[in-house]
N, C-alpha and C. Protein backbone atom coordinates (compact mmCIF):
# COMPACT_ATOMS: atom_id res chain seq x y z
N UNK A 1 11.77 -61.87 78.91
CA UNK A 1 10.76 -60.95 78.43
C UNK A 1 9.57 -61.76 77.95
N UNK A 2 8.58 -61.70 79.08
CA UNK A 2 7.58 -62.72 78.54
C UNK A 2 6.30 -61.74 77.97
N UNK A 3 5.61 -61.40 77.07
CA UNK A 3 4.65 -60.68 76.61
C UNK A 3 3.17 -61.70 76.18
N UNK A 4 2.06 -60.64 76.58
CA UNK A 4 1.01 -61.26 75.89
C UNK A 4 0.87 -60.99 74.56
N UNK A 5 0.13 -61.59 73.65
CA UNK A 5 -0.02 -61.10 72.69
C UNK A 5 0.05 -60.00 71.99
N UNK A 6 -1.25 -59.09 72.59
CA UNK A 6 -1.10 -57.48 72.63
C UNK A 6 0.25 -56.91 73.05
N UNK A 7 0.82 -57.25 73.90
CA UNK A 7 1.84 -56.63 74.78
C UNK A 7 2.56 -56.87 73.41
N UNK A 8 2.80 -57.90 73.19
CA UNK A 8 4.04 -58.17 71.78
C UNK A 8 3.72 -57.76 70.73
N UNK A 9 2.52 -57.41 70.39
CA UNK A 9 1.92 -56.83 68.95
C UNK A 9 2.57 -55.26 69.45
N UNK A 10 2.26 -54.87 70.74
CA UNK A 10 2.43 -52.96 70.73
C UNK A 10 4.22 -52.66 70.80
N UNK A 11 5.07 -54.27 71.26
CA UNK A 11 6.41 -54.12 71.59
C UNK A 11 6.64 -53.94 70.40
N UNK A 12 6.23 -54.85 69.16
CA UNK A 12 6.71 -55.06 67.81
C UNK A 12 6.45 -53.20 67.02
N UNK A 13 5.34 -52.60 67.19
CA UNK A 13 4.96 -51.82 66.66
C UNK A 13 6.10 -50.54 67.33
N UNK A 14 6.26 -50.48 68.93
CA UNK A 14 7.26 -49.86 69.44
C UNK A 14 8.70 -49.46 68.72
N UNK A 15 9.18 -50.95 68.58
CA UNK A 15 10.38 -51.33 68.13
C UNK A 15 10.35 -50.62 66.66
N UNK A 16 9.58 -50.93 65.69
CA UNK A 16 9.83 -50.47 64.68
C UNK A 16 9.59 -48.96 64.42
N UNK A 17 8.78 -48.24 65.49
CA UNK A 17 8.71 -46.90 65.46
C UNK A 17 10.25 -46.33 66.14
N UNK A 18 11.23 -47.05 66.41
CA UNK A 18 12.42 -46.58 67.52
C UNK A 18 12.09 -46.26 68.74
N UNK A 19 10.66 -46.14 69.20
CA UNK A 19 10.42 -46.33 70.79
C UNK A 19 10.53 -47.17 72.02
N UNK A 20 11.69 -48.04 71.77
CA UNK A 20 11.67 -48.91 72.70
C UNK A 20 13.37 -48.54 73.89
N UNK A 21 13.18 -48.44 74.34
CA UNK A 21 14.48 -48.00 75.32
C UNK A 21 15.43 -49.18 74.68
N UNK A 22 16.96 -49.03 75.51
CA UNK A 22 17.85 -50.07 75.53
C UNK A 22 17.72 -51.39 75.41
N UNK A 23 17.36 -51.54 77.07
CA UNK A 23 17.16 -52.82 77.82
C UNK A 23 16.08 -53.53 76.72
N UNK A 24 14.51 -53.03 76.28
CA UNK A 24 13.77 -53.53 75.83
C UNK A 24 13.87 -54.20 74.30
N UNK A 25 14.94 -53.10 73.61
CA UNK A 25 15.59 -53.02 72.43
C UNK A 25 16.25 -54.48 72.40
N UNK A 26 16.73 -54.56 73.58
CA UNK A 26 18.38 -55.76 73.43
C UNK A 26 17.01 -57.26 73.23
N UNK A 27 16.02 -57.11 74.81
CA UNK A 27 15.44 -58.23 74.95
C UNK A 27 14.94 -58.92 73.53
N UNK A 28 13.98 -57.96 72.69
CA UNK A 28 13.43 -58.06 71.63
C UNK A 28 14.31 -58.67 70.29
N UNK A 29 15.35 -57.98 70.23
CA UNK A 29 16.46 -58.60 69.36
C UNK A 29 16.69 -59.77 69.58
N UNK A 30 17.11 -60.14 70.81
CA UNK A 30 17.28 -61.62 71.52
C UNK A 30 15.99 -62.74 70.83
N UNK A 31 15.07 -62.06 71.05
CA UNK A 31 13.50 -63.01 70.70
C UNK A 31 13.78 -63.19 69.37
N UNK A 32 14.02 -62.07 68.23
CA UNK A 32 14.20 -62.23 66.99
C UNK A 32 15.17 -63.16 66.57
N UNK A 33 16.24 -63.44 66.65
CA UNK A 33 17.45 -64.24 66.54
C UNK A 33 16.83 -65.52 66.40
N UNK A 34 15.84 -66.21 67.63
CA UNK A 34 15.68 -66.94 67.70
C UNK A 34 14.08 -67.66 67.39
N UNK A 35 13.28 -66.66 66.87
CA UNK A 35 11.78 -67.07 66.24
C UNK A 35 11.68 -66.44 65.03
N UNK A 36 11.93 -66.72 63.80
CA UNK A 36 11.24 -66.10 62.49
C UNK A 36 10.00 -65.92 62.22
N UNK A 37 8.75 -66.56 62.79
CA UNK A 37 7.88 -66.18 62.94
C UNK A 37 7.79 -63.86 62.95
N UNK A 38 8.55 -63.80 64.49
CA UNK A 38 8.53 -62.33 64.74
C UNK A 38 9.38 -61.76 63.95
N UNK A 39 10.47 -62.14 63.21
CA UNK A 39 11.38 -61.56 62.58
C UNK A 39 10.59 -61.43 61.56
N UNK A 40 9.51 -62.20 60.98
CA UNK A 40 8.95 -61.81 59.64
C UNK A 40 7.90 -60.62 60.18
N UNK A 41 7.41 -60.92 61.33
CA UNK A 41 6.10 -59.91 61.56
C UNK A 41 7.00 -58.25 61.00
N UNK A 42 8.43 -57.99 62.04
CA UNK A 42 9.10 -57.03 62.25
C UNK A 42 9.10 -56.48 60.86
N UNK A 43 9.46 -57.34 59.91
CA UNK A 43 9.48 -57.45 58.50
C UNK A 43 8.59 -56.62 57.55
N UNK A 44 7.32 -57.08 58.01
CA UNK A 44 6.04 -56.46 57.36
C UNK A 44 5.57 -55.16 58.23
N UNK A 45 6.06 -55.13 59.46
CA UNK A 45 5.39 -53.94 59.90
C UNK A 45 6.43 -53.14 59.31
N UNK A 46 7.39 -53.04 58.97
CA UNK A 46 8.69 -51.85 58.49
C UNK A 46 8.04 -51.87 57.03
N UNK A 47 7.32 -52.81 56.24
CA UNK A 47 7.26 -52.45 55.22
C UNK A 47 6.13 -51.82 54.88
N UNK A 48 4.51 -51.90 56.14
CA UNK A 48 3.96 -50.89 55.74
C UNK A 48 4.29 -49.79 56.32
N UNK A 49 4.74 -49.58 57.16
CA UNK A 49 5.19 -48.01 57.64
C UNK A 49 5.48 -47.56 56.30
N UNK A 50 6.85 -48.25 55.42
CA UNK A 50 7.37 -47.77 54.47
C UNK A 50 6.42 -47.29 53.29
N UNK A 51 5.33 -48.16 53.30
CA UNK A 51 4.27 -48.12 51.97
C UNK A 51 3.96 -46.84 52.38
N UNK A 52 3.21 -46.51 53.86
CA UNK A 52 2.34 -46.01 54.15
C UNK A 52 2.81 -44.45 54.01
N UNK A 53 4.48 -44.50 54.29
CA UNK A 53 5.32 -42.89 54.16
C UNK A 53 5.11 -42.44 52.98
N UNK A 54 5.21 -43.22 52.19
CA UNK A 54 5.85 -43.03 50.77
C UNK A 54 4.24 -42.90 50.21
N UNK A 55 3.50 -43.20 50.52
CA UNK A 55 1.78 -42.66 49.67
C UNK A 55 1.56 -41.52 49.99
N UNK A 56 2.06 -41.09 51.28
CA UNK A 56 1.82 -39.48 51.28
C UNK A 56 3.12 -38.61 51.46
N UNK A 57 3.85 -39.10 50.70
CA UNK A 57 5.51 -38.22 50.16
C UNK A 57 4.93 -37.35 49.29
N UNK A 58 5.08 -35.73 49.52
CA UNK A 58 4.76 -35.07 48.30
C UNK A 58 3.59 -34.24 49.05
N UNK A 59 2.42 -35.14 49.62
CA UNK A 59 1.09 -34.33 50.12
C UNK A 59 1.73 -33.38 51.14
N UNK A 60 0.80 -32.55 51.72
CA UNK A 60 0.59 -31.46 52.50
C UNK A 60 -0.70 -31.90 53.23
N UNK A 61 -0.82 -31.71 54.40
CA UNK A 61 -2.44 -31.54 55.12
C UNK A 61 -3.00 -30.42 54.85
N UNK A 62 -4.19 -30.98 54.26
CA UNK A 62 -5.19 -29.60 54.24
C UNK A 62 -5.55 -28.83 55.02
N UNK A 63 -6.13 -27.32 54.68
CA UNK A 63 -6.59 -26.07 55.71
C UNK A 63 -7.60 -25.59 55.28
N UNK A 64 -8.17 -25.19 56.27
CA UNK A 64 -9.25 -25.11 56.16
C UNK A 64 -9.63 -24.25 57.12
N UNK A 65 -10.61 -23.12 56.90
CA UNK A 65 -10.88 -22.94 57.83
C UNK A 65 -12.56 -22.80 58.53
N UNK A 66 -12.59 -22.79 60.00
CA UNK A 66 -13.88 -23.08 60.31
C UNK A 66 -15.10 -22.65 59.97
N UNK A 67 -16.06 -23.56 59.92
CA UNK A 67 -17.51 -22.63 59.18
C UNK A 67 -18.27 -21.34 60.08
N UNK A 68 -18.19 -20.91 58.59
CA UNK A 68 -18.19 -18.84 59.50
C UNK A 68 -16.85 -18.67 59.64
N UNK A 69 -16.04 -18.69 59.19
CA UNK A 69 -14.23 -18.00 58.96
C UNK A 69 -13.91 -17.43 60.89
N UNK A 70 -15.05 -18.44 61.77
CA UNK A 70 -14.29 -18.49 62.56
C UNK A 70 -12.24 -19.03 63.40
N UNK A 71 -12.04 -18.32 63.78
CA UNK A 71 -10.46 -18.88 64.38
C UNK A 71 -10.89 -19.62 65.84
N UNK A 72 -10.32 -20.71 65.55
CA UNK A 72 -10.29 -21.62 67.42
C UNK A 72 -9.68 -20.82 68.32
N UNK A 73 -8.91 -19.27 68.12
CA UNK A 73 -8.47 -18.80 68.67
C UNK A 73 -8.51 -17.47 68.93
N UNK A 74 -9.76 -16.83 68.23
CA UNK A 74 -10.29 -15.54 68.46
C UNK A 74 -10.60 -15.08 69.34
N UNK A 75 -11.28 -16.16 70.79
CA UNK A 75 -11.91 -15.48 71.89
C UNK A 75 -11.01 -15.76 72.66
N UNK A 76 -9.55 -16.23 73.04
CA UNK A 76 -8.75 -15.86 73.36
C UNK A 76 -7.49 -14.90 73.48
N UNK A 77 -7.56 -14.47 72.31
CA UNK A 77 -7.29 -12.62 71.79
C UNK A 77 -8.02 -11.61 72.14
N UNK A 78 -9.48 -11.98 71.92
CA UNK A 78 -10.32 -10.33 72.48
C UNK A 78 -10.32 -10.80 73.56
């Protein structure tokens, strides 16, 4: 599994989102075992995901609605 940079920055980001199939899963593990370098990257990207969950634990997305109390979906009803 040879990656460019990018390619390994989006595998790393993959991996820690659980998007990486099997096969890609196993290769990546393999790389980790053997470079701490990526095992630390893997490291910090799990820990801002984690920061990043946990700052908006609790919030709700705001609503709002459009100026003039239009609906995005009015002129598809009448």
């Amino acid at each position: 599994m040879k990656h460019s940079g990018s390619e390994l920055e989006h595998s790393l980001h993959a991996f820690v989102d659980g998007e990486l199939n099997q096969p890609e899963q196993r290769d990546l593990l393999v790389r980790m075992e053997n470079d701490e370098t990526l095992r630390e990257r893997v490291c910090d990207l799990r820990n801002a995901k984690e920061w990043i969950k946990s700052s908006f634990e609790g919030e709700t997305a705001p609503t709002r609605s459009l100026p003039g109390g239009h609906s995005p979906f009015r002129r598809l009803i009448t």
